[in-house]
PDB file of N, CA and C in Angstrom:
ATOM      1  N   UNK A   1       0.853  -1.209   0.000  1.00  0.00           N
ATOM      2  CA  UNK A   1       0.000   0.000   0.000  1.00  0.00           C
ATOM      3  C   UNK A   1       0.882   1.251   0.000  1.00  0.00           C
ATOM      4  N   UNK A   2       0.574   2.227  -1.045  1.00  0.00           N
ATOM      5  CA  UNK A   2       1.463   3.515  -0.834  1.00  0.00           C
ATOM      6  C   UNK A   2       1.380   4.099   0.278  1.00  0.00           C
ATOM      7  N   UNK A   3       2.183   5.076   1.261  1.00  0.00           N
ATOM      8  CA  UNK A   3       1.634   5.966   2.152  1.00  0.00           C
ATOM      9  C   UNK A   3       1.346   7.069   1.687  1.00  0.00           C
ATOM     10  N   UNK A   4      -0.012   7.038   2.171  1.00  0.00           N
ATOM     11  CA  UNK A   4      -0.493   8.857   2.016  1.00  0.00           C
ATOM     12  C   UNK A   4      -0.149   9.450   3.367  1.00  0.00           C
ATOM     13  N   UNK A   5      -0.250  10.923   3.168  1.00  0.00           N
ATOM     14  CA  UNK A   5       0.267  11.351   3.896  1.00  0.00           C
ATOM     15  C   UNK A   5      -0.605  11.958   5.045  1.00  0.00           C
ATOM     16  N   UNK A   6      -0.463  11.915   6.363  1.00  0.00           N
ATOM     17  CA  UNK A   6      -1.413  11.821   7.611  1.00  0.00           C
ATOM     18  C   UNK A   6      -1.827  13.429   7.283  1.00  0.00           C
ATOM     19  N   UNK A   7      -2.760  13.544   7.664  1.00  0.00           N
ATOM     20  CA  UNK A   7      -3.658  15.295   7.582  1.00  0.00           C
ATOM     21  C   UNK A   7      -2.646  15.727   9.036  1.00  0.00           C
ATOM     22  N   UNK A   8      -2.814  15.310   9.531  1.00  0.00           N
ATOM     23  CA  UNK A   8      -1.959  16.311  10.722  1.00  0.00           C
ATOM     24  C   UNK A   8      -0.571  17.220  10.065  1.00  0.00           C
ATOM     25  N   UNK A   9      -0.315  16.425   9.063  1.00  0.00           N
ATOM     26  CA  UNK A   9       1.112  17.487   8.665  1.00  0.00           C
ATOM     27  C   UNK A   9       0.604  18.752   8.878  1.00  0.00           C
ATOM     28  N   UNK A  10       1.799  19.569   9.107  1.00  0.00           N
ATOM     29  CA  UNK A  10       1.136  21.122   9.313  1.00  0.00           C
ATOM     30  C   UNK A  10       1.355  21.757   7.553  1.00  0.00           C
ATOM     31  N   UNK A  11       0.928  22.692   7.285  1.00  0.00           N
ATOM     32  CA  UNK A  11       0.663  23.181   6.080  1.00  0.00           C
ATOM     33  C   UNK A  11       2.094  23.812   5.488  1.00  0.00           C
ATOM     34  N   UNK A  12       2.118  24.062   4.611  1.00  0.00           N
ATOM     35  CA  UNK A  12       3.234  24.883   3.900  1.00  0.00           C
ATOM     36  C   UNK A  12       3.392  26.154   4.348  1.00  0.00           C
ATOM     37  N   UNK A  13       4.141  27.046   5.213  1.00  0.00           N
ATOM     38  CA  UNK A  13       4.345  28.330   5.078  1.00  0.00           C
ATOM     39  C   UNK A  13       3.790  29.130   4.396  1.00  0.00           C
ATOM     40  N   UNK A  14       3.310  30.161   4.755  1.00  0.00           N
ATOM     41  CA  UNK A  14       3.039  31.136   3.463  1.00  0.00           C
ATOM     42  C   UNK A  14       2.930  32.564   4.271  1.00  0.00           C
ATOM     43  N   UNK A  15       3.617  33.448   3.252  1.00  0.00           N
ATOM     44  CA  UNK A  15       3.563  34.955   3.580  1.00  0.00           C
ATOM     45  C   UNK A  15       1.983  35.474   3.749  1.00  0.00           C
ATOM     46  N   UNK A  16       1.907  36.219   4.713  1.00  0.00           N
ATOM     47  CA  UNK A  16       0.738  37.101   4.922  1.00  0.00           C
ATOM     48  C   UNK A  16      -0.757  36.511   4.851  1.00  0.00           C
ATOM     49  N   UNK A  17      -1.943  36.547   5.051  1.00  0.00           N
ATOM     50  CA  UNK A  17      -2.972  35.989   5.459  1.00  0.00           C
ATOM     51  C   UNK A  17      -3.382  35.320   3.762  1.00  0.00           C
ATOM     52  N   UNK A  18      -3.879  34.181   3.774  1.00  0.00           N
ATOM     53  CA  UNK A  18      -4.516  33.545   2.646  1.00  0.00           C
ATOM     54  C   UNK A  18      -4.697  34.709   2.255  1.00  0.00           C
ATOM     55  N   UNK A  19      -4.937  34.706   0.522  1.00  0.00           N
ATOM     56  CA  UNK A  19      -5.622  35.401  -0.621  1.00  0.00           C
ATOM     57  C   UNK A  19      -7.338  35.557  -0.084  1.00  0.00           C
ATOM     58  N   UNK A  20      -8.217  33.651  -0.049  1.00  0.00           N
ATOM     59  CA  UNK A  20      -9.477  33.830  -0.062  1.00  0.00           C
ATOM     60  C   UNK A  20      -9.694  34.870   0.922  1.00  0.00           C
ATOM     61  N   UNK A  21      -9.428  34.896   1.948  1.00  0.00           N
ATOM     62  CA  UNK A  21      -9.516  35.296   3.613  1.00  0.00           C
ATOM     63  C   UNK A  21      -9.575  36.962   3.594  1.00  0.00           C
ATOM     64  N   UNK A  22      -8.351  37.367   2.784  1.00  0.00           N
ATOM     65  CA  UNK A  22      -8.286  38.485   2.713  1.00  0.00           C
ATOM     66  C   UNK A  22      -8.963  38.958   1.149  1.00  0.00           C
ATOM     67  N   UNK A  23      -9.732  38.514   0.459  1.00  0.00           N
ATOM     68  CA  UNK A  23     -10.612  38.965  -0.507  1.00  0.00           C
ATOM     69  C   UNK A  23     -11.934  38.905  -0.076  1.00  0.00           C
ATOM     70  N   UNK A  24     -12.412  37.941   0.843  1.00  0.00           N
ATOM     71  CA  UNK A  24     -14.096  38.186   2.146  1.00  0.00           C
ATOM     72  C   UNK A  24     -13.663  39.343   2.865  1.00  0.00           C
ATOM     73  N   UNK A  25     -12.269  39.269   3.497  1.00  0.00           N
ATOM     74  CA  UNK A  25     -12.866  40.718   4.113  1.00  0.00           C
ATOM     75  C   UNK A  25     -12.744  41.912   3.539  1.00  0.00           C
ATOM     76  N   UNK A  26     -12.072  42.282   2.435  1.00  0.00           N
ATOM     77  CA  UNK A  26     -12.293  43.206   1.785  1.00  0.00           C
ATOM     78  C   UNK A  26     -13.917  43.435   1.213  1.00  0.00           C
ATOM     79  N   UNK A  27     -13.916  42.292   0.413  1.00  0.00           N
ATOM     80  CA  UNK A  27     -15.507  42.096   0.335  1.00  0.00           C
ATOM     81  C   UNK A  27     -17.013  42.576   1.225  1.00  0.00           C
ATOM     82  N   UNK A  28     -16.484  42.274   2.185  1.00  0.00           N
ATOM     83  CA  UNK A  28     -17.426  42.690   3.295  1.00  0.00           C
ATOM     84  C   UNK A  28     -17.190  43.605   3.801  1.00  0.00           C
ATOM     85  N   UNK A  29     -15.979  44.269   4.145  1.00  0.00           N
ATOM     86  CA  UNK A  29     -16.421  45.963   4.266  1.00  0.00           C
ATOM     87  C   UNK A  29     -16.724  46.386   3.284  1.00  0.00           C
ATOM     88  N   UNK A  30     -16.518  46.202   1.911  1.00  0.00           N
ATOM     89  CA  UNK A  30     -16.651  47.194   0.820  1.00  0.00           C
ATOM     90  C   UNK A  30     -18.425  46.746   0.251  1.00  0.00           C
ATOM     91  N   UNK A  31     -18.909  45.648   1.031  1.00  0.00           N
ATOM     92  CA  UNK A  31     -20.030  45.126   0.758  1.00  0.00           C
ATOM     93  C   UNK A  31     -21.215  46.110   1.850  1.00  0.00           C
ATOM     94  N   UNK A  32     -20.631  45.997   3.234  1.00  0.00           N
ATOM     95  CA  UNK A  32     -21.089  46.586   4.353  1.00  0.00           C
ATOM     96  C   UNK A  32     -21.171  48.329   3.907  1.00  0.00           C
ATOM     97  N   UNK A  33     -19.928  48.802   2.918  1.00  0.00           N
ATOM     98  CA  UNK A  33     -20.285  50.308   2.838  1.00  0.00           C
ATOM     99  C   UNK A  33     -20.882  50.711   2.467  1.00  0.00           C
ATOM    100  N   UNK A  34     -21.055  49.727   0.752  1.00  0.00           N
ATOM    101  CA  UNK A  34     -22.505  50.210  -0.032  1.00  0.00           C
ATOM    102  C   UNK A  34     -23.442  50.224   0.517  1.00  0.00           C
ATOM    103  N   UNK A  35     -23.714  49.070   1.147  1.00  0.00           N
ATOM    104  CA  UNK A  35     -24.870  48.996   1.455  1.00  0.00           C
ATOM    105  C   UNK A  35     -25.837  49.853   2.580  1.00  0.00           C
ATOM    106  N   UNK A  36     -24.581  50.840   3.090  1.00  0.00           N
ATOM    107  CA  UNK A  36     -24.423  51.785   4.238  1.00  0.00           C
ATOM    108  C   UNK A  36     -24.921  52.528   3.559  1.00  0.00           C
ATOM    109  N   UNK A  37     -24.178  53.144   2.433  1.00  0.00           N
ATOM    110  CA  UNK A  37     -24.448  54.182   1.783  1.00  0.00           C
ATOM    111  C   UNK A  37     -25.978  54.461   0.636  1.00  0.00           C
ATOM    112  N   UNK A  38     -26.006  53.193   0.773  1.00  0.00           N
ATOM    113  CA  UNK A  38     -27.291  52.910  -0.394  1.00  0.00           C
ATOM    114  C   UNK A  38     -28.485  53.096   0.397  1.00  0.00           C
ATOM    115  N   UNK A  39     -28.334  53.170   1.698  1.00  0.00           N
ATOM    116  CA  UNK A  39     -29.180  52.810   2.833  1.00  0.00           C
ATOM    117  C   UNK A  39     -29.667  54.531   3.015  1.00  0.00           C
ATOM    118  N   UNK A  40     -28.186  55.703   3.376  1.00  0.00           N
ATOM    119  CA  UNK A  40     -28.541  56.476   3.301  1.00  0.00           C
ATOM    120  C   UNK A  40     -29.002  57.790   1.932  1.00  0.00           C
ATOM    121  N   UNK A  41     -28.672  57.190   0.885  1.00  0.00           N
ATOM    122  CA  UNK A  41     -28.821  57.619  -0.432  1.00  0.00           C
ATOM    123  C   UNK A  41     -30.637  57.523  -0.489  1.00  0.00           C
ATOM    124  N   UNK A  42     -30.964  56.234  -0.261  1.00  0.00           N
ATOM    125  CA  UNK A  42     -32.846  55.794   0.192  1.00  0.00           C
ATOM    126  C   UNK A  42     -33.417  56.557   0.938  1.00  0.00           C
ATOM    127  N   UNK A  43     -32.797  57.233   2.272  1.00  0.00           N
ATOM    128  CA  UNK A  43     -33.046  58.015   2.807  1.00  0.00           C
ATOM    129  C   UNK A  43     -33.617  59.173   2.597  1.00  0.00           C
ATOM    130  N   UNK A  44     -32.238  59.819   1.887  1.00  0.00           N
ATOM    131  CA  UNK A  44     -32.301  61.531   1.718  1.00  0.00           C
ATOM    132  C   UNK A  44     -33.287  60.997   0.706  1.00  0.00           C
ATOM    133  N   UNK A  45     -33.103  60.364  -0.937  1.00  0.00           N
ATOM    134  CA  UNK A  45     -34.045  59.952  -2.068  1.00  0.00           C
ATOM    135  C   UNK A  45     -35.645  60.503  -1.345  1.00  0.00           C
ATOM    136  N   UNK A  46     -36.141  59.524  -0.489  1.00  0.00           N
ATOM    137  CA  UNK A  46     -37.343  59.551   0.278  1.00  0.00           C
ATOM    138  C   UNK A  46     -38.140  60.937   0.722  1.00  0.00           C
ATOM    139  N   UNK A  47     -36.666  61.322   1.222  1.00  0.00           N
ATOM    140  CA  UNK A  47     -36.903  62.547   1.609  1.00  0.00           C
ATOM    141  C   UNK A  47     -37.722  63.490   0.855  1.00  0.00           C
ATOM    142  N   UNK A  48     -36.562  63.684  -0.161  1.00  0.00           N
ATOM    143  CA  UNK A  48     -36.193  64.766  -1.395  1.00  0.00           C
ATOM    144  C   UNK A  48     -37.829  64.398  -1.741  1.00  0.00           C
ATOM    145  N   UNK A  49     -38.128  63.329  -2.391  1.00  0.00           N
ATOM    146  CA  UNK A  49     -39.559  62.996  -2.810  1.00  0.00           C
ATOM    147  C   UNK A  49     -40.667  63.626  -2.315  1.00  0.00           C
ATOM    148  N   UNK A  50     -40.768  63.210  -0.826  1.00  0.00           N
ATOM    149  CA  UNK A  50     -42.175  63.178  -0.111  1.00  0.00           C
ATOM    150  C   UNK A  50     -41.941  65.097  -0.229  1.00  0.00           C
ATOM    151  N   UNK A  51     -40.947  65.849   0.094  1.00  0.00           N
ATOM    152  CA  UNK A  51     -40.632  67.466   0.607  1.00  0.00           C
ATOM    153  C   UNK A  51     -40.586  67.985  -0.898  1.00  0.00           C
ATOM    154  N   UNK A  52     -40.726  67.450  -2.118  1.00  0.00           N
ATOM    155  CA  UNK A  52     -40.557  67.961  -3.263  1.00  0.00           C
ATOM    156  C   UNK A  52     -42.520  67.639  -3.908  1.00  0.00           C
ATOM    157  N   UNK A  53     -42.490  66.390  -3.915  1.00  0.00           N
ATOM    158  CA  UNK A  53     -44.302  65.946  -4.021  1.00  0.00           C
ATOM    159  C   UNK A  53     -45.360  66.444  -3.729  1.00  0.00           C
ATOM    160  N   UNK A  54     -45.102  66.360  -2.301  1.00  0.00           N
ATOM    161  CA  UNK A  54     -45.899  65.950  -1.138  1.00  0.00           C
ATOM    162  C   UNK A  54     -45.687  67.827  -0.524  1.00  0.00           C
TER     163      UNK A  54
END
């Protein structure tokens, strides 16, 4: 039987935090801002409407 190799090995080195890891959290603040901003853009929008309409 060949040996495979036990999962406990520890992983390969690597410089600075994973790629995926650090592309979610970029993701998610830059996901969290829009959606901040889109939130208050709906706002004033609403506003502007009902005080321009109404």
């Amino acid at each position: 039987m060949p040996s495979l190799p036990s999962p406990t090995d520890p992983p390969e080195p690597h410089q600075g935090p994973p790629p995926k890891t650090f592309l979610a959290l970029v993701f998610s603040v830059y996901s969290s801002i829009v959606s901040f901003s889109g939130y208050v853009f709906y706002c004033l929008g609403l506003w502007y409407v009902t005080h321009t309409i109404g």
